[in-house]
Protein backbone atom coordinates (compact mmCIF):
# COMPACT_ATOMS: atom_id res chain seq x y z
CA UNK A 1 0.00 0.00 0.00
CA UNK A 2 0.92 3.18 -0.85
CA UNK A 3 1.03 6.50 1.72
CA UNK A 4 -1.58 8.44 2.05
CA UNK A 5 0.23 11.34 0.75
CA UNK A 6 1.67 9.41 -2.48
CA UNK A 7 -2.45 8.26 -2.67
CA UNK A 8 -3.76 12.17 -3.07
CA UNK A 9 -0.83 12.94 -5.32
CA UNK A 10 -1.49 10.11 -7.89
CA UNK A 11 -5.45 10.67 -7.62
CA UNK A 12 -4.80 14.69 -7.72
CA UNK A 13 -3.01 13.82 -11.02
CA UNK A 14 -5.52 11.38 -12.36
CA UNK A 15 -8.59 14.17 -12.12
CA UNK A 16 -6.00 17.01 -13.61
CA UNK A 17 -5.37 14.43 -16.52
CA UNK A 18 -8.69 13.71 -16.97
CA UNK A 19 -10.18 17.00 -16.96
CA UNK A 20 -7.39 17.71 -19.77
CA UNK A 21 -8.80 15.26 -21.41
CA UNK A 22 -12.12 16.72 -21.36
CA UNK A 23 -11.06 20.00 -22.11
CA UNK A 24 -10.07 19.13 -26.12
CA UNK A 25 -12.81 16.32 -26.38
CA UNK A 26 -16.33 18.02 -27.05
CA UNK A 27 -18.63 17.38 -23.97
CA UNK A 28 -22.12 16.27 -24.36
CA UNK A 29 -25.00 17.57 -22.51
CA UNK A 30 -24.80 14.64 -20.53
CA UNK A 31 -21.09 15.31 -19.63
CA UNK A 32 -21.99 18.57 -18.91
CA UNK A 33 -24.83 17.36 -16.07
CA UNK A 34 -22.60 14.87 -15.12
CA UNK A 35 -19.77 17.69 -14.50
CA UNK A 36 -21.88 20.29 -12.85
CA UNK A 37 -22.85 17.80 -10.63
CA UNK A 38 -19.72 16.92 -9.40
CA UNK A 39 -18.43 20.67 -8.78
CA UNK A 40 -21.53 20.89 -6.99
CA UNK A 41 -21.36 18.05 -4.85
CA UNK A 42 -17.01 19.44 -4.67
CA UNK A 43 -18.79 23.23 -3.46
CA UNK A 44 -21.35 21.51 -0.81
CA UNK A 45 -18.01 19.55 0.58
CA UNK A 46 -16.28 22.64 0.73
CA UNK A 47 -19.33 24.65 2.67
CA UNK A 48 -19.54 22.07 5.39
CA UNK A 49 -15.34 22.17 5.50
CA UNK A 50 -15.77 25.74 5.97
CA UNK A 51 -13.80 27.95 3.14
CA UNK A 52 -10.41 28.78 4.66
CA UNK A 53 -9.17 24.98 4.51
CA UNK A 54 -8.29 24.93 0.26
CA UNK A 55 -7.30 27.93 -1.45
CA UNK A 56 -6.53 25.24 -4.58
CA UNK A 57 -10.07 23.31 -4.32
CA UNK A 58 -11.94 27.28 -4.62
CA UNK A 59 -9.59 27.92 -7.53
CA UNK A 60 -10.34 24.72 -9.03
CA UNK A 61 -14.21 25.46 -8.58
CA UNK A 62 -14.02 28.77 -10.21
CA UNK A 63 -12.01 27.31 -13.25
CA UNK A 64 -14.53 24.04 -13.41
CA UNK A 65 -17.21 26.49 -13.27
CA UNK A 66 -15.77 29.01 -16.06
CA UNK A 67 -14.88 26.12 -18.50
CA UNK A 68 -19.16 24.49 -17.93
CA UNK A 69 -19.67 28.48 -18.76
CA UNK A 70 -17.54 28.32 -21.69
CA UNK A 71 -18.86 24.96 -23.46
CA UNK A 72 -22.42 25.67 -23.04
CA UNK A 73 -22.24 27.38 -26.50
CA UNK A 74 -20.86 24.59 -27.79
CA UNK A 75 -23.84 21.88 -26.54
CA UNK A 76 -26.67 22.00 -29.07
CA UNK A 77 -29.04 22.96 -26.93
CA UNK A 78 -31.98 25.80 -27.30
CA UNK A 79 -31.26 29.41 -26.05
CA UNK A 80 -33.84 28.52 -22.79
CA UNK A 81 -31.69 25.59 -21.77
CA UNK A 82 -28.57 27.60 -22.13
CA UNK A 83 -30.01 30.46 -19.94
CA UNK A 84 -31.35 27.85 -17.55
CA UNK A 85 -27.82 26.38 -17.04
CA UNK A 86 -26.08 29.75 -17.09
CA UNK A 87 -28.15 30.82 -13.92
CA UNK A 88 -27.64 27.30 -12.41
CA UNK A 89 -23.73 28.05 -12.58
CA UNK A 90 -23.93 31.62 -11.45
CA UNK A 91 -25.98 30.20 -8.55
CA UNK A 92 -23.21 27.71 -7.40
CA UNK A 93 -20.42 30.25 -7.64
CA UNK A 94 -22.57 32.65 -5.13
CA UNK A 95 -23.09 30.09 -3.07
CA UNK A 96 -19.51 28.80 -2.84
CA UNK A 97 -18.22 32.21 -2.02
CA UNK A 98 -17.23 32.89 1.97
CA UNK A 99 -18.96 36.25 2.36
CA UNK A 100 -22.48 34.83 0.76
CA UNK A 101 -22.01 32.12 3.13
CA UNK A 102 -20.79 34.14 6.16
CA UNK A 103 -24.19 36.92 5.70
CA UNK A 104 -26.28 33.90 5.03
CA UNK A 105 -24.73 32.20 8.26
CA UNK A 106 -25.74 36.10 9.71
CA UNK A 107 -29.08 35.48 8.53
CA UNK A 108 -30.05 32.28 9.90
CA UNK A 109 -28.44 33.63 12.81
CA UNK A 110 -30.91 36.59 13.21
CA UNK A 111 -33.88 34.53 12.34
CA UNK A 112 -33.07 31.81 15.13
CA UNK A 113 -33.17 34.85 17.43
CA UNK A 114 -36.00 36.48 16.14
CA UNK A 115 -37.73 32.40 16.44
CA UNK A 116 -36.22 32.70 19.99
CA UNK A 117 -37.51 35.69 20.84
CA UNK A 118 -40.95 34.30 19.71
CA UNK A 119 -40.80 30.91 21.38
CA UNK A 120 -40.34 32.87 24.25
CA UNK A 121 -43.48 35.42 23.31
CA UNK A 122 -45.31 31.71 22.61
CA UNK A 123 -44.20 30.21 26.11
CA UNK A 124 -45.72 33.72 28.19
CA UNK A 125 -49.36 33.70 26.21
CA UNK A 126 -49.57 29.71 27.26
CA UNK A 127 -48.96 30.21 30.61
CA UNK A 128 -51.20 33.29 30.79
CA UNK A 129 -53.67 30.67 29.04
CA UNK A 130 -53.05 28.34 31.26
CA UNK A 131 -54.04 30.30 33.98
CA UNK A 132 -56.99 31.89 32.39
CA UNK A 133 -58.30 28.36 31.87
CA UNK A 134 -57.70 27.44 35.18
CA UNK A 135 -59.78 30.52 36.30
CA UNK A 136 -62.64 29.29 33.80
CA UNK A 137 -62.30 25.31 35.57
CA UNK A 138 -62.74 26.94 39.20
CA UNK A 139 -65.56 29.42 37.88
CA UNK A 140 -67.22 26.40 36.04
CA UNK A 141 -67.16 24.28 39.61
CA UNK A 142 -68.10 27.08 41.55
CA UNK A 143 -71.03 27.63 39.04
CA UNK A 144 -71.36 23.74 39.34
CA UNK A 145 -71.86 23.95 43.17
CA UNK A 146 -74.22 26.89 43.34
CA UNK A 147 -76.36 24.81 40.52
CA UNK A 148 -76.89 21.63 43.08
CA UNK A 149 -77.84 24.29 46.18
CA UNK A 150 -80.06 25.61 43.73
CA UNK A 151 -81.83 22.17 42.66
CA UNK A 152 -81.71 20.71 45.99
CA UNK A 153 -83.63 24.29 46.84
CA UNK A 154 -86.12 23.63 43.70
CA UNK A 155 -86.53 20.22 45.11
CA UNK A 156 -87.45 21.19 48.82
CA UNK A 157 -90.08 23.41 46.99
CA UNK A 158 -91.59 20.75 45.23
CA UNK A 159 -92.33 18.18 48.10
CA UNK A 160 -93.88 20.87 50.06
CA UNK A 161 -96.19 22.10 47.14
CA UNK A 162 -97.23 18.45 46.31
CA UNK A 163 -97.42 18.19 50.31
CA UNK A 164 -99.94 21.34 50.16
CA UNK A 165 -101.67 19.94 47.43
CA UNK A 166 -102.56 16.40 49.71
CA UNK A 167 -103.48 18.63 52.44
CA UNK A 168 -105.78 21.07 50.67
CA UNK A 169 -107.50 18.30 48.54
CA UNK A 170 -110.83 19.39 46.55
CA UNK A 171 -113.04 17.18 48.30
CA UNK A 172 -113.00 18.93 51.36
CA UNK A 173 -113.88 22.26 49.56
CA UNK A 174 -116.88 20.32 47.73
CA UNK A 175 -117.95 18.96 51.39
CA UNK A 176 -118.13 22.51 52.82
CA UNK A 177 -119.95 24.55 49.78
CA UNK A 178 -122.30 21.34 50.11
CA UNK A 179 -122.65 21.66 53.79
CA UNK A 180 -123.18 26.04 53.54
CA UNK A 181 -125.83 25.18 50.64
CA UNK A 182 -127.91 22.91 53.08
CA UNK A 183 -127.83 25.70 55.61
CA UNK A 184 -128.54 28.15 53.52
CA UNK A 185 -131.77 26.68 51.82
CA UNK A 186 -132.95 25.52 55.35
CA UNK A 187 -132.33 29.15 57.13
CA UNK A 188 -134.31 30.40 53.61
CA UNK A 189 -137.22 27.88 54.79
CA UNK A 190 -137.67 28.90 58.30
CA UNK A 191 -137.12 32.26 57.53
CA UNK A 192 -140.19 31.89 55.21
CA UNK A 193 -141.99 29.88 57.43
């Protein structure tokens, strides 16, 4: 086996030689995907490295970038297409440059304490309705108390009525207009008589 650095060297020199390569063969459309892609996948390793650790991978970017830029007027492909994959490289050479990363790193910064700052605003109004609800619970069982007093009142009331009722029947009212009638017609005869 070799050493690691004798490894990097040799595969450093294989992609050189086979981008020459590339560079006098004409590159299909497919070539060209398949090439983006990779300088893409090469700019998303060097975000998550962070930028400072290869000033030679950034210039390779750039150059990788500029020669997709330079063949795409040699790909027959319609004037949309070409647009289309103009604005796709111009995108990945923003992206892959420190100070769009650093004030989009500023960015997500800000909003996580702006989202902070409103967790917190979230975290205040449910406690407050917490408590509010706990106000409405004791209300509600207070409410829920005064309700049985109130039926067990409504109750009392309702024995003693039907209680009246037995006690002040009809048939004793009957009895006594019967028995004043009798009177009546008999103090009407011997006041005649």
């Amino acid at each position: 086996p070799f050493p690691f650095e004798t490894y990097r060297n040799s595969l450093h020199l294989f992609t050189t030689i086979t981008r020459i390569i590339k560079l006098f063969s004409t590159m299909s459309a497919a070539d060209w995907d398949n090439e983006y892609a990779r300088l893409a996948r090469a700019a998303s390793q060097m975000r998550t490295r962070g930028f400072s650790s290869d000033v030679q991978s950034k210039q390779a970017l750039q150059a990788g970038l500029a020669r997709l830029d330079s063949e795409l007027t040699h790909l027959p492909l319609t004037a949309q297409e070409v647009d289309r994959r103009r604005r796709l490289i111009q995108h990945l050479q923003q992206s892959s440059t420190p100070s769009n990363i650093q004030s989009a790193m500023q960015q997500q910064d800000d909003m996580i304490d702006e989202l902070a700052v409103g967790v917190g605003r979230l975290k205040q109004q449910t406690h407050m309705i917490g408590e509010e609800a706990n106000a409405h619970v004791n209300l509600l069982q207070g409410m829920e108390e005064h309700i049985d007093v109130a039926q067990d009142g409504l109750d009392m009331e309702t024995r003693r009525a039907v209680q009246l009722k037995e006690k002040s029947s009809l048939w004793k009212l009957y009895m006594i207009i019967a028995g004043l009638t009798i009177l009546l017609v008999l103090l009407i005869l011997t006041g005649l008589s």
